[in-house]
PDB file of N, CA and C in Angstrom:
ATOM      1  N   UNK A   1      64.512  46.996  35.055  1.00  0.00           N
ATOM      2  CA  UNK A   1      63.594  46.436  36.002  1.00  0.00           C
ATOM      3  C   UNK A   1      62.191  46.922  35.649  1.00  0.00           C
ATOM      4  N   UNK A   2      61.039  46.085  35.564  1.00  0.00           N
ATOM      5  CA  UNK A   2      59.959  46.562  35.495  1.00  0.00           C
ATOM      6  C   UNK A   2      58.963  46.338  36.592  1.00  0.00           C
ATOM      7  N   UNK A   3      58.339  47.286  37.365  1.00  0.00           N
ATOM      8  CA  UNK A   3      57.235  47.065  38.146  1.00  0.00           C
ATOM      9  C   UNK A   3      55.976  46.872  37.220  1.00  0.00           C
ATOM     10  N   UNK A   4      55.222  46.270  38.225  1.00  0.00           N
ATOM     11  CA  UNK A   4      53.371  46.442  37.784  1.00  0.00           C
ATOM     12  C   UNK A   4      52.480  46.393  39.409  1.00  0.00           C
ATOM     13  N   UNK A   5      51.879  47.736  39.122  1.00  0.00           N
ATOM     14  CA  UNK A   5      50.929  48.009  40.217  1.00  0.00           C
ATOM     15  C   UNK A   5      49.670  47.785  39.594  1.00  0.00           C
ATOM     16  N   UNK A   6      48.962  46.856  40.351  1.00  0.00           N
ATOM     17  CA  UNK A   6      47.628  46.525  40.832  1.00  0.00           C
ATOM     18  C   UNK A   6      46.682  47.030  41.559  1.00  0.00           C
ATOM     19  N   UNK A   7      45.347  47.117  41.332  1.00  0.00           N
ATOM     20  CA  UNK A   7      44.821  47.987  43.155  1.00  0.00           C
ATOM     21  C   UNK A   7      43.384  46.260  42.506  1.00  0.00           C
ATOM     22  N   UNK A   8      43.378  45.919  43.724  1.00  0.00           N
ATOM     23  CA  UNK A   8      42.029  44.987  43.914  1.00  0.00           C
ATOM     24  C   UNK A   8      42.339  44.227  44.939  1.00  0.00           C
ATOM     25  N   UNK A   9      41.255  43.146  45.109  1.00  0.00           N
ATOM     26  CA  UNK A   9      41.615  42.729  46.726  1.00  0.00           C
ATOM     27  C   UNK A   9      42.916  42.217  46.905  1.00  0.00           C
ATOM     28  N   UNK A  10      43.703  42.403  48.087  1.00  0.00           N
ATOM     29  CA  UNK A  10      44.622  41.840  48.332  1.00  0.00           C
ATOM     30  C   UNK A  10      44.720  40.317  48.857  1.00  0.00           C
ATOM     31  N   UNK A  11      43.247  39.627  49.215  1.00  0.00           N
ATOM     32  CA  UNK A  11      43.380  38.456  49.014  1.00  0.00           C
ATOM     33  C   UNK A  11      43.590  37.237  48.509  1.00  0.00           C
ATOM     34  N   UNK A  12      43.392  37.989  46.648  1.00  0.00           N
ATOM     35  CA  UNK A  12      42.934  37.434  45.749  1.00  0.00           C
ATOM     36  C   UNK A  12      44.187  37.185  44.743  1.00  0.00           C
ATOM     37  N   UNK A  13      45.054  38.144  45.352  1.00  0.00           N
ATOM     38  CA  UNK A  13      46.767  38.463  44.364  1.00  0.00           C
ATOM     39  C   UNK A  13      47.477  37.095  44.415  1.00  0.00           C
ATOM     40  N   UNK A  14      47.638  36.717  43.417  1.00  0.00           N
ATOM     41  CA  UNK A  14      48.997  35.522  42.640  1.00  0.00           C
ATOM     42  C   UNK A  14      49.920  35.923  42.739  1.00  0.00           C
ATOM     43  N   UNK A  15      50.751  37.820  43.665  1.00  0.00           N
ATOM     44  CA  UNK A  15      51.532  37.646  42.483  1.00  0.00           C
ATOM     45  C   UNK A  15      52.516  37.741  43.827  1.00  0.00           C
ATOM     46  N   UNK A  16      54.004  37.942  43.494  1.00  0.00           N
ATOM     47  CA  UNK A  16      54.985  37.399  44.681  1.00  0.00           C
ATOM     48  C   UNK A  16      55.148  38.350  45.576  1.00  0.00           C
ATOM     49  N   UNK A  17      54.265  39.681  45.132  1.00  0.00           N
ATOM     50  CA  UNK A  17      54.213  40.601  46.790  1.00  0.00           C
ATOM     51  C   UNK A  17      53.501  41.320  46.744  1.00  0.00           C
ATOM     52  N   UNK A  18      51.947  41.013  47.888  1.00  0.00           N
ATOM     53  CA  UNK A  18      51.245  41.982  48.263  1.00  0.00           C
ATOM     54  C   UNK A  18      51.645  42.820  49.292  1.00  0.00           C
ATOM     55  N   UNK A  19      51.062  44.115  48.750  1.00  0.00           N
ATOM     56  CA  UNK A  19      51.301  44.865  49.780  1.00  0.00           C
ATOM     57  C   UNK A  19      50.007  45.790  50.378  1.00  0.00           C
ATOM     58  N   UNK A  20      50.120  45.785  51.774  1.00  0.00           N
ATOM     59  CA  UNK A  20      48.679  46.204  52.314  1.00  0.00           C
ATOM     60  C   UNK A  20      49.850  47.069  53.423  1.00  0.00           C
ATOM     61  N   UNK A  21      48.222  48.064  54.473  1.00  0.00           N
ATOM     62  CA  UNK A  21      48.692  48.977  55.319  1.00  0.00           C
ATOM     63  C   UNK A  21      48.891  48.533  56.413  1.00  0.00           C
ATOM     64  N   UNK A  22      49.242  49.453  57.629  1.00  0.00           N
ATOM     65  CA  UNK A  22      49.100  48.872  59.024  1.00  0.00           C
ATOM     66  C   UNK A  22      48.763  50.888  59.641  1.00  0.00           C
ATOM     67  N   UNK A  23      47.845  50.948  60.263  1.00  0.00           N
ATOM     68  CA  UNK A  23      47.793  52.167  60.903  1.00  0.00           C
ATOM     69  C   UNK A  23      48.714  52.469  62.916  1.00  0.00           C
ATOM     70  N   UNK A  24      49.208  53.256  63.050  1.00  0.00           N
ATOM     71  CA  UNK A  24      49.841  53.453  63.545  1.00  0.00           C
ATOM     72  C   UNK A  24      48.772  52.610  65.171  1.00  0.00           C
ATOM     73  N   UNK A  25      49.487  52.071  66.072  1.00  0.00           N
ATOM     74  CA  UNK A  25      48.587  51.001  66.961  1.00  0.00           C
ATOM     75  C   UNK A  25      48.651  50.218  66.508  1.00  0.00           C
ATOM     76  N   UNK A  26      49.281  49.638  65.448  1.00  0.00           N
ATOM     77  CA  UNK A  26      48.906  48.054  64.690  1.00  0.00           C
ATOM     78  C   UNK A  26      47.431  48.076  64.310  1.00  0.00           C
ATOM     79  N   UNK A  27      46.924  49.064  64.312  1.00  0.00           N
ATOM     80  CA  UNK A  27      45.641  48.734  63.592  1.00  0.00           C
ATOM     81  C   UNK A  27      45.658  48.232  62.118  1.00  0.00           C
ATOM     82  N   UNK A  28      45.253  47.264  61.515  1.00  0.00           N
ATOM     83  CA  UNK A  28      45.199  46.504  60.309  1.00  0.00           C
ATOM     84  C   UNK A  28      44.442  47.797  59.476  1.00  0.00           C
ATOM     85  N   UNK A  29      44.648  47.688  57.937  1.00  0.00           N
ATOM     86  CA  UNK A  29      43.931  48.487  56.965  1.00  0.00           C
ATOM     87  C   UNK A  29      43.178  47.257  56.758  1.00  0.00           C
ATOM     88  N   UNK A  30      41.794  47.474  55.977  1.00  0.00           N
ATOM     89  CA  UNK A  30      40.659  46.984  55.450  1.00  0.00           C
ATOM     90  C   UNK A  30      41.568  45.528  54.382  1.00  0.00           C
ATOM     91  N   UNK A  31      42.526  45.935  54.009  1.00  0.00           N
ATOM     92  CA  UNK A  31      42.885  44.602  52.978  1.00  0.00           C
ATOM     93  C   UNK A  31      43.770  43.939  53.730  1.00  0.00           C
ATOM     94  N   UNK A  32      44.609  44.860  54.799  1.00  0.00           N
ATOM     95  CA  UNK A  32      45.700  43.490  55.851  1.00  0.00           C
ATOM     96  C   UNK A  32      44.194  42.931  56.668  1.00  0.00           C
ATOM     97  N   UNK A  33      43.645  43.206  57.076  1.00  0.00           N
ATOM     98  CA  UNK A  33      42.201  42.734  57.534  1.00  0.00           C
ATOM     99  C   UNK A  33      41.917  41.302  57.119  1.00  0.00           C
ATOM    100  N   UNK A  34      41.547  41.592  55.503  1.00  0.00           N
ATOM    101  CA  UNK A  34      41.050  40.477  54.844  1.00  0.00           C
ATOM    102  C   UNK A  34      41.869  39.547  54.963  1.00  0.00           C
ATOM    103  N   UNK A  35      43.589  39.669  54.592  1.00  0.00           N
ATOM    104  CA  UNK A  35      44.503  39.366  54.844  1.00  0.00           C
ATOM    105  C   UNK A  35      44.998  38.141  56.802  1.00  0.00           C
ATOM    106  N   UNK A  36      44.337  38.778  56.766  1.00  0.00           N
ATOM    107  CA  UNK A  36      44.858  38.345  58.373  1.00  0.00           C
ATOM    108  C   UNK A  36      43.534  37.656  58.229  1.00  0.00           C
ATOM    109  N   UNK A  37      42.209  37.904  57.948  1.00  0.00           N
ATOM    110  CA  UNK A  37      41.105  36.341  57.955  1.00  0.00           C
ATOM    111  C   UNK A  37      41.426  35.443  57.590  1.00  0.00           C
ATOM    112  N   UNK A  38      41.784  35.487  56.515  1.00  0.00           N
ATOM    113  CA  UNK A  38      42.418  34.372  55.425  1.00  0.00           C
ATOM    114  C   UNK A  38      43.808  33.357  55.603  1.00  0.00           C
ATOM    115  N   UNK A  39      44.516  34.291  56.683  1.00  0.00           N
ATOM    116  CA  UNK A  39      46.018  33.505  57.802  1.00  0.00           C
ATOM    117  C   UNK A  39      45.395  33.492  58.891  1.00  0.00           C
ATOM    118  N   UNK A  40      43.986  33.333  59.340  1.00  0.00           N
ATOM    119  CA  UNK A  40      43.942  32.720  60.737  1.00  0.00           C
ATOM    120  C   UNK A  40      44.953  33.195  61.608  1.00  0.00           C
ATOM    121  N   UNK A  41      44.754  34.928  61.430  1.00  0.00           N
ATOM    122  CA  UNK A  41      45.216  35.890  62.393  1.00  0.00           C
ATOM    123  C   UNK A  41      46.704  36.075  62.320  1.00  0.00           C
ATOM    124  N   UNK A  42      47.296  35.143  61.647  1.00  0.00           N
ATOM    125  CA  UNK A  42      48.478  35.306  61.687  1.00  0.00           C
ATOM    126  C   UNK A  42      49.454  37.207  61.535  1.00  0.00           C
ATOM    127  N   UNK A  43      48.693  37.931  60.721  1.00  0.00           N
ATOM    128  CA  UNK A  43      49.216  39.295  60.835  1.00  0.00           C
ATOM    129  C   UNK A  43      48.871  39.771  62.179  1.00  0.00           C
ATOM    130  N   UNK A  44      47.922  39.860  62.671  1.00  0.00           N
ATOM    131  CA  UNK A  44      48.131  40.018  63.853  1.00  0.00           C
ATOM    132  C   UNK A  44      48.773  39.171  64.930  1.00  0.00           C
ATOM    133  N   UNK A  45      49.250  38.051  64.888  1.00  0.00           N
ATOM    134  CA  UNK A  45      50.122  37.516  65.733  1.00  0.00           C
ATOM    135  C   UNK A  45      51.513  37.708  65.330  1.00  0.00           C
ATOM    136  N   UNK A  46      51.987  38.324  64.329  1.00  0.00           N
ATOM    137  CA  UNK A  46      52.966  38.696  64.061  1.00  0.00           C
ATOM    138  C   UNK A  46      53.210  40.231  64.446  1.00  0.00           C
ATOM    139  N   UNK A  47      52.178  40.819  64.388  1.00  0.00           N
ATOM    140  CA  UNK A  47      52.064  42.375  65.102  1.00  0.00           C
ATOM    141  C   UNK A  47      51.895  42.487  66.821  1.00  0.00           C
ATOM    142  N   UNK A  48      51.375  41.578  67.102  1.00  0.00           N
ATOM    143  CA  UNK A  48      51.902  41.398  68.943  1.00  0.00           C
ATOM    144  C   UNK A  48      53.384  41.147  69.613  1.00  0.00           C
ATOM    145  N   UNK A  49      54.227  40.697  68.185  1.00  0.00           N
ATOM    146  CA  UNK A  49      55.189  40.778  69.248  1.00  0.00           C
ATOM    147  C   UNK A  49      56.119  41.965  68.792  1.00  0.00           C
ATOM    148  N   UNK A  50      55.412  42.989  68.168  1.00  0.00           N
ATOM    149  CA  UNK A  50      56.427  44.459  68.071  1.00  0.00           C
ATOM    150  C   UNK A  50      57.062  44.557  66.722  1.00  0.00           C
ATOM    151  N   UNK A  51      56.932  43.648  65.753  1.00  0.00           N
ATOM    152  CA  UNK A  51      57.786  43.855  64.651  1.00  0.00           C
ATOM    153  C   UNK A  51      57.652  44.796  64.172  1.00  0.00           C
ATOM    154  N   UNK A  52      56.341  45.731  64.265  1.00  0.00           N
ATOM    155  CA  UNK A  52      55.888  46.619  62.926  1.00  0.00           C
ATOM    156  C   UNK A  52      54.910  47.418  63.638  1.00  0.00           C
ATOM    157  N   UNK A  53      54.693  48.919  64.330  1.00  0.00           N
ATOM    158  CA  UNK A  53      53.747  49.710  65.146  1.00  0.00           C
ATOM    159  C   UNK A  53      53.174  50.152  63.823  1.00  0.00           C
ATOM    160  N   UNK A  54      53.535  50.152  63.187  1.00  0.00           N
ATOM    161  CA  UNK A  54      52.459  50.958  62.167  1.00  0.00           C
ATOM    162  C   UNK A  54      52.592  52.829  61.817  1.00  0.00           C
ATOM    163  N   UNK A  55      53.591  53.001  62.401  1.00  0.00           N
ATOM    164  CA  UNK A  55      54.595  54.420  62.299  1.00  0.00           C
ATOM    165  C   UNK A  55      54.971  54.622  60.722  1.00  0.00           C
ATOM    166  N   UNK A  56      54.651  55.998  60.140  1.00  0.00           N
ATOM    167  CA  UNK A  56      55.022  56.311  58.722  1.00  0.00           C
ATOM    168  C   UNK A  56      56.430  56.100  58.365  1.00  0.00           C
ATOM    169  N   UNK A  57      56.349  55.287  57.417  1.00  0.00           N
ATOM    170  CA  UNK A  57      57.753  55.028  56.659  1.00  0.00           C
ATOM    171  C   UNK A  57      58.170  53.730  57.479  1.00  0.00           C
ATOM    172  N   UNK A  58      57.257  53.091  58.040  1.00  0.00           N
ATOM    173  CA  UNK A  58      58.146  52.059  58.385  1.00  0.00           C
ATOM    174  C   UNK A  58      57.663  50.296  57.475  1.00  0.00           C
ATOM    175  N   UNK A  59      58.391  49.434  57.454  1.00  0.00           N
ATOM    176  CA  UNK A  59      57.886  48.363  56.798  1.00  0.00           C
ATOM    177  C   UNK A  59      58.435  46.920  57.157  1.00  0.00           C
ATOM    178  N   UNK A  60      57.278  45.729  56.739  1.00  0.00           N
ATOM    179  CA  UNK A  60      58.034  44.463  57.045  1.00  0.00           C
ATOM    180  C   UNK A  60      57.592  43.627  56.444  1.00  0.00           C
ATOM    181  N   UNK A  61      58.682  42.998  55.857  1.00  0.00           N
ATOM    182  CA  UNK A  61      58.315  41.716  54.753  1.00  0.00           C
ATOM    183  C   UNK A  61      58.289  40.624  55.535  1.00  0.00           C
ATOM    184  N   UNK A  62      56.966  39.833  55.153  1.00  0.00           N
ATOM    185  CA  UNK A  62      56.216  38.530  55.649  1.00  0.00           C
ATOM    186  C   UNK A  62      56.535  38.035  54.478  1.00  0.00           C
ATOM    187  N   UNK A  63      57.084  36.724  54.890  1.00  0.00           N
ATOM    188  CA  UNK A  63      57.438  35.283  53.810  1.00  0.00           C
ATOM    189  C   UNK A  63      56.582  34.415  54.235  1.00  0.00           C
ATOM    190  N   UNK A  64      56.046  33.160  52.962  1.00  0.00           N
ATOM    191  CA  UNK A  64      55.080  32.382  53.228  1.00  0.00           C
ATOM    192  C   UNK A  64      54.219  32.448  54.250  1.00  0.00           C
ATOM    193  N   UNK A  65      52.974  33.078  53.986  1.00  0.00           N
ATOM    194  CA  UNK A  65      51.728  33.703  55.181  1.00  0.00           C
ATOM    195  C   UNK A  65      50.902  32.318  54.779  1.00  0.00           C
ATOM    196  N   UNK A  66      50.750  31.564  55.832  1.00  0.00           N
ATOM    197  CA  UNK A  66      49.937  30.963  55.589  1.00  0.00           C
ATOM    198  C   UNK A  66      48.223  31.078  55.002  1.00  0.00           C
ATOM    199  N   UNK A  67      47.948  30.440  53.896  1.00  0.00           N
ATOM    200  CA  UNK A  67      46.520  30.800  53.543  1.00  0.00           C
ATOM    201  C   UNK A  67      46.611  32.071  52.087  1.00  0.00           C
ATOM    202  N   UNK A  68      47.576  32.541  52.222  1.00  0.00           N
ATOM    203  CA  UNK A  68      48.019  33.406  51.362  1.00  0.00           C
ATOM    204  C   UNK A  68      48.779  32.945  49.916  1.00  0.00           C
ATOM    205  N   UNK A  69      47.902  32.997  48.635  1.00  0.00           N
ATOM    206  CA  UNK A  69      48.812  32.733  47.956  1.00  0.00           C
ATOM    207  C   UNK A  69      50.104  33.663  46.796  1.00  0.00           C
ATOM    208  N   UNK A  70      50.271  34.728  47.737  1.00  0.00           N
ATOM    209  CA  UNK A  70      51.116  35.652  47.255  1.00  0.00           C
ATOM    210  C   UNK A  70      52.689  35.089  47.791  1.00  0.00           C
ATOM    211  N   UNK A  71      53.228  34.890  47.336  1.00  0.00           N
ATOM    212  CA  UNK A  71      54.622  34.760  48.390  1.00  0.00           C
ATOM    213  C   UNK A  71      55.104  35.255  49.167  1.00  0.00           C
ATOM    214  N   UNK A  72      54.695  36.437  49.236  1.00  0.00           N
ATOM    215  CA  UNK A  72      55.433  37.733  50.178  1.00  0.00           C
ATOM    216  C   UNK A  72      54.031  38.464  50.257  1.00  0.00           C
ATOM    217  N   UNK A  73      54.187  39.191  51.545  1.00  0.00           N
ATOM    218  CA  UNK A  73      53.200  39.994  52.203  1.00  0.00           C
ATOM    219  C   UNK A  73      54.069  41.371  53.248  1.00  0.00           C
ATOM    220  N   UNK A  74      54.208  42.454  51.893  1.00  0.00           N
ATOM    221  CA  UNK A  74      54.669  43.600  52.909  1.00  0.00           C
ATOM    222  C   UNK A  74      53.853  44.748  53.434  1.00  0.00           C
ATOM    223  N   UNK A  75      54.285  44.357  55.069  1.00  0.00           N
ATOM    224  CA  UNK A  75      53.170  45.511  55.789  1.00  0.00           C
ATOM    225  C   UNK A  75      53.973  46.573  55.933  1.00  0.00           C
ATOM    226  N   UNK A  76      53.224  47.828  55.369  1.00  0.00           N
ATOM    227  CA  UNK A  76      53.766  49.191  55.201  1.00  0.00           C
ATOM    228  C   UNK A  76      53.011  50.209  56.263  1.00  0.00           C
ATOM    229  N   UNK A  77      54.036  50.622  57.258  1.00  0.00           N
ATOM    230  CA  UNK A  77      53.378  51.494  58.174  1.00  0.00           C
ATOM    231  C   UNK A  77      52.293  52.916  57.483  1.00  0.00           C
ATOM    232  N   UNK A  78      51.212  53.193  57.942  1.00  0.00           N
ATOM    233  CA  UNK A  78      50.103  54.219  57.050  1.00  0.00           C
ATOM    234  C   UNK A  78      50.642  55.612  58.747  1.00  0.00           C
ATOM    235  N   UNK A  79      50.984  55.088  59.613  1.00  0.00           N
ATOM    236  CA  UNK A  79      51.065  56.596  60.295  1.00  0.00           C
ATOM    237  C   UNK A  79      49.482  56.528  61.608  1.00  0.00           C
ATOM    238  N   UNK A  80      49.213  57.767  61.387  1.00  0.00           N
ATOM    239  CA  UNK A  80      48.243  57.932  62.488  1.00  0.00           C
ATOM    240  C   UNK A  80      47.200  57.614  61.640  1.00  0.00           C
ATOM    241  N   UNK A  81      46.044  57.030  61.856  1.00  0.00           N
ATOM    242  CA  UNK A  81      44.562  56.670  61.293  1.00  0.00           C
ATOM    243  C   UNK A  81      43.972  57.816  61.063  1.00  0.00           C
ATOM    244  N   UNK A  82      43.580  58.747  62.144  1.00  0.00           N
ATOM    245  CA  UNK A  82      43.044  60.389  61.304  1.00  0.00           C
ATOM    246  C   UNK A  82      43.588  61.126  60.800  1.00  0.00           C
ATOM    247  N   UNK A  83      44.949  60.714  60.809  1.00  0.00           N
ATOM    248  CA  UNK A  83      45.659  62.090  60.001  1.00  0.00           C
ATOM    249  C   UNK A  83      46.152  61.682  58.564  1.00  0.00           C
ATOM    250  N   UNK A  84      45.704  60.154  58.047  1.00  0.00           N
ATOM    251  CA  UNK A  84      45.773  59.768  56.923  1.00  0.00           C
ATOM    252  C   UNK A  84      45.403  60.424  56.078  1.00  0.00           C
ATOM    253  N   UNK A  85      46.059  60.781  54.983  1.00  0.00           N
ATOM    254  CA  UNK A  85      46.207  61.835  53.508  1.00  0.00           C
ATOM    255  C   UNK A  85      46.911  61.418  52.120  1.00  0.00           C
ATOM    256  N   UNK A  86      46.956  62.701  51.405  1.00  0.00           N
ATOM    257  CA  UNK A  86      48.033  62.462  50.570  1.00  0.00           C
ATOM    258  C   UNK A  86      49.309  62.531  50.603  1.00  0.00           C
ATOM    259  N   UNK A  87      49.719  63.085  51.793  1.00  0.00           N
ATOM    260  CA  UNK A  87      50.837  63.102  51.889  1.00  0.00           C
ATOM    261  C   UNK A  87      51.483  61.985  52.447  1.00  0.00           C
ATOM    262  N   UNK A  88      50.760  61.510  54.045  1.00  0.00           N
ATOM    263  CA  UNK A  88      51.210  60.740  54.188  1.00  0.00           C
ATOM    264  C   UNK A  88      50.761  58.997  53.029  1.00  0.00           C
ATOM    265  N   UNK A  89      50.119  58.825  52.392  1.00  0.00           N
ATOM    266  CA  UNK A  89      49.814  58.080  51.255  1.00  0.00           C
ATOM    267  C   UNK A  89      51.085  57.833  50.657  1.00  0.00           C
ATOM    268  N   UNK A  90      51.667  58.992  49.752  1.00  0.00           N
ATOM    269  CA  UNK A  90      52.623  59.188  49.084  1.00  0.00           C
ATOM    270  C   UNK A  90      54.337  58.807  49.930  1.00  0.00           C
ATOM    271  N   UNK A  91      54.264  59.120  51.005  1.00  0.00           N
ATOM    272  CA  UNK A  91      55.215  58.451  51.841  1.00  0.00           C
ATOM    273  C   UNK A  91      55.127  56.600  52.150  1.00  0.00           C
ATOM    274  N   UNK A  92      53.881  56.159  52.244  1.00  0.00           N
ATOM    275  CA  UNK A  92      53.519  54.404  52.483  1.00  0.00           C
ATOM    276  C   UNK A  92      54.258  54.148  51.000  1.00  0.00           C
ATOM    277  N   UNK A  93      53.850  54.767  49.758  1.00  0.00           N
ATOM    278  CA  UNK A  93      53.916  54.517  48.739  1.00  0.00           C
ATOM    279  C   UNK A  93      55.778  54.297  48.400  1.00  0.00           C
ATOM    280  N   UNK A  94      56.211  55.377  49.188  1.00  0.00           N
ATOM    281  CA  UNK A  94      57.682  55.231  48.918  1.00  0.00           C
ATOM    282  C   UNK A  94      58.508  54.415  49.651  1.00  0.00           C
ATOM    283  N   UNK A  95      57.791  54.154  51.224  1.00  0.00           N
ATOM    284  CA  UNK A  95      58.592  52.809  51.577  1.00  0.00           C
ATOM    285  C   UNK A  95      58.244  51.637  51.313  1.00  0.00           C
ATOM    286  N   UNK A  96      57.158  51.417  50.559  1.00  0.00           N
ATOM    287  CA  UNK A  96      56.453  50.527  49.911  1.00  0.00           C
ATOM    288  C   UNK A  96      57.764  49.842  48.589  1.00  0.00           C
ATOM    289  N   UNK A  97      57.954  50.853  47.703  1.00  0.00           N
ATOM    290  CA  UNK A  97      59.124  50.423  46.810  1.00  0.00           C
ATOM    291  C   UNK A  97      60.456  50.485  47.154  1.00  0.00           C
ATOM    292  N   UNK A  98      60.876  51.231  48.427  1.00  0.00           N
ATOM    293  CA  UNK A  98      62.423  51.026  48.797  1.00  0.00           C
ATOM    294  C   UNK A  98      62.118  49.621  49.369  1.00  0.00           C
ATOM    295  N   UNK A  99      61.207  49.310  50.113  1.00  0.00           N
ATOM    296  CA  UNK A  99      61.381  47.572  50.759  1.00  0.00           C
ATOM    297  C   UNK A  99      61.694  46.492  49.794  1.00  0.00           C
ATOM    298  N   UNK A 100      60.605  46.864  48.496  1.00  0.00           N
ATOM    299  CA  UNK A 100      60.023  46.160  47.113  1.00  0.00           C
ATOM    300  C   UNK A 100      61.854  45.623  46.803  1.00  0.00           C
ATOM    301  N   UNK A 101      62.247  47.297  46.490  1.00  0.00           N
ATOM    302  CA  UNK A 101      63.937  46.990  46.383  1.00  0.00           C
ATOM    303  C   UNK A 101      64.811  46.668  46.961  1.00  0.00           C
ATOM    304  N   UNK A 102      64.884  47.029  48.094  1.00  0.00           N
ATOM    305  CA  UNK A 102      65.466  45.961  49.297  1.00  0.00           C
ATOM    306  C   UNK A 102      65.178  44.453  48.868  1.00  0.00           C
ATOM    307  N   UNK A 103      64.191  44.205  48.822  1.00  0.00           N
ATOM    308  CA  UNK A 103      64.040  42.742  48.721  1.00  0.00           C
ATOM    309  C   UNK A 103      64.567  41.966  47.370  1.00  0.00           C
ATOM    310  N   UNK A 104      64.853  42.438  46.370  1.00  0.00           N
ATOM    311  CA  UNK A 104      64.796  42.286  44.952  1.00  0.00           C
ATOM    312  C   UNK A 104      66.752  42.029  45.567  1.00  0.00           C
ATOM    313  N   UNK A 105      67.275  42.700  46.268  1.00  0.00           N
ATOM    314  CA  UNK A 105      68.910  42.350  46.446  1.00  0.00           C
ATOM    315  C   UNK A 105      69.088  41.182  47.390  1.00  0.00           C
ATOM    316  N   UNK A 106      67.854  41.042  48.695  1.00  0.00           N
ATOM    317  CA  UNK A 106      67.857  40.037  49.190  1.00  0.00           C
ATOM    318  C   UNK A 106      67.872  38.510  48.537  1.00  0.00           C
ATOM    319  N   UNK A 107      66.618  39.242  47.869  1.00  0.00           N
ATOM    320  CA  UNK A 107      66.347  37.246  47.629  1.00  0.00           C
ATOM    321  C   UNK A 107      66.226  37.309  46.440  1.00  0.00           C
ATOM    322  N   UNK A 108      66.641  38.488  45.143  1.00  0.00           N
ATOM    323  CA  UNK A 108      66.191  38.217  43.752  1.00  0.00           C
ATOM    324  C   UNK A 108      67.328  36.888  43.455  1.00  0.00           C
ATOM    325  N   UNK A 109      68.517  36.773  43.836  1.00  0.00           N
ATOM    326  CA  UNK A 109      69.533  36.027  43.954  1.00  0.00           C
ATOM    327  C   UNK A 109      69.141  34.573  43.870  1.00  0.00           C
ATOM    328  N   UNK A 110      68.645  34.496  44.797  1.00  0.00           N
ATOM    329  CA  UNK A 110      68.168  33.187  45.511  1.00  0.00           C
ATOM    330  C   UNK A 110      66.804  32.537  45.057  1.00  0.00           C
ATOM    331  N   UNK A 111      66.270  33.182  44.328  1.00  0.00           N
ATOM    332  CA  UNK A 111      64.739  32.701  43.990  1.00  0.00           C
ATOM    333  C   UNK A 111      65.099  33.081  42.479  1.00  0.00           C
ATOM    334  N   UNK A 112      65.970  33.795  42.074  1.00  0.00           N
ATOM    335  CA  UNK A 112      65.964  33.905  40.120  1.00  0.00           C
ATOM    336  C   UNK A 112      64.802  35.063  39.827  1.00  0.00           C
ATOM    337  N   UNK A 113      64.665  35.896  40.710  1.00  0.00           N
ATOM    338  CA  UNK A 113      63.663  36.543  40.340  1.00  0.00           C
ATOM    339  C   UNK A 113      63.863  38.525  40.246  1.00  0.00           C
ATOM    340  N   UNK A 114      63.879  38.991  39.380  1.00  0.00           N
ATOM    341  CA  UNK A 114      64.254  40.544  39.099  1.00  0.00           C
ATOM    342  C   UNK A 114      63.421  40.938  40.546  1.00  0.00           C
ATOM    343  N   UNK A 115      62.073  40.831  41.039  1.00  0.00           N
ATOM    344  CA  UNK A 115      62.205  41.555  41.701  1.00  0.00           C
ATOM    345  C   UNK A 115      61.299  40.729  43.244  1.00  0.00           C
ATOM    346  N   UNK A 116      60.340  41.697  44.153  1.00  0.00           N
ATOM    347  CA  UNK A 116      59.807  40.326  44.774  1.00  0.00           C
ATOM    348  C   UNK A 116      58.296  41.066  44.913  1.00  0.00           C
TER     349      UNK A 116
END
C-alpha cells in the first residue's frame, strides 16, 4: 500500500481524501472552514446534528461534499482549541490513518481503489 501526504489548501485537492480538523465544540479548523465555504455550509450542517464534537481521536468520513472536488472529506477530531500541540497533533495524525484504513476495507472493494 502506498500513501502520499500533501499539506496545501484543502480546497484545492483532486485527490479522493481530504483531510482537515474539527476543534473540540465543532469549531471548524482554518481549511474545514474553507471547506465548508465552498459546500455552502454543508460541514457545518453536518456538525449540528452531533456526528462529530470534535473530541481527540475521534473521526468522520464525508462522501460526495457538495462543491468539493475530493471524493471524500475526513473530519478528524483536533481536541480542545488551547490545548492544541504536538502531542495532541500526533494523535489527529493517527486517527487520521486508522479511518484512511478503515475506509480502504470499506469501499477499496467497491470503487477498485487500494486506498481512499
Amino acid at each position: 500500500m502506498e500513501f502520499s501526504i500533501k499539506t496545501s489548501a484543502a480546497e484545492k485537492q483532486h485527490h479522493n481524501c481530504v483531510i482537515v480538523g474539527v476543534y473540540e465544540g465543532r469549531e471548524l479548523s482554518d481549511a474545514a472552514q474553507a471547506l465548508d465555504t465552498l459546500s455552502a455550509g454543508y460541514l457545518s450542517n453536518v456538525l449540528t446534528h452531533g456526528d462529530l464534537e470534535g473530541k481527540l481521536d475521534s473521526s468522520l468520513m464525508l462522501h460526495q461534499v457538495p462543491g468539493v472536488q475530493a471524493d471524500r472529506v475526513l473530519l478528524v477530531g483536533l481536541g480542545k482549541k488551547a490545548e492544541f500541540g504536538e502531542r495532541q497533533y500526533c494523535k489527529a495524525v493517527r486517527a487520521s490513518v486508522k479511518a484512511v484504513l478503515q475506509g480502504r476495507t470499506c469501499f477499496g472493494e467497491s470503487t477498485g481503489r487500494d486506498w481512499c
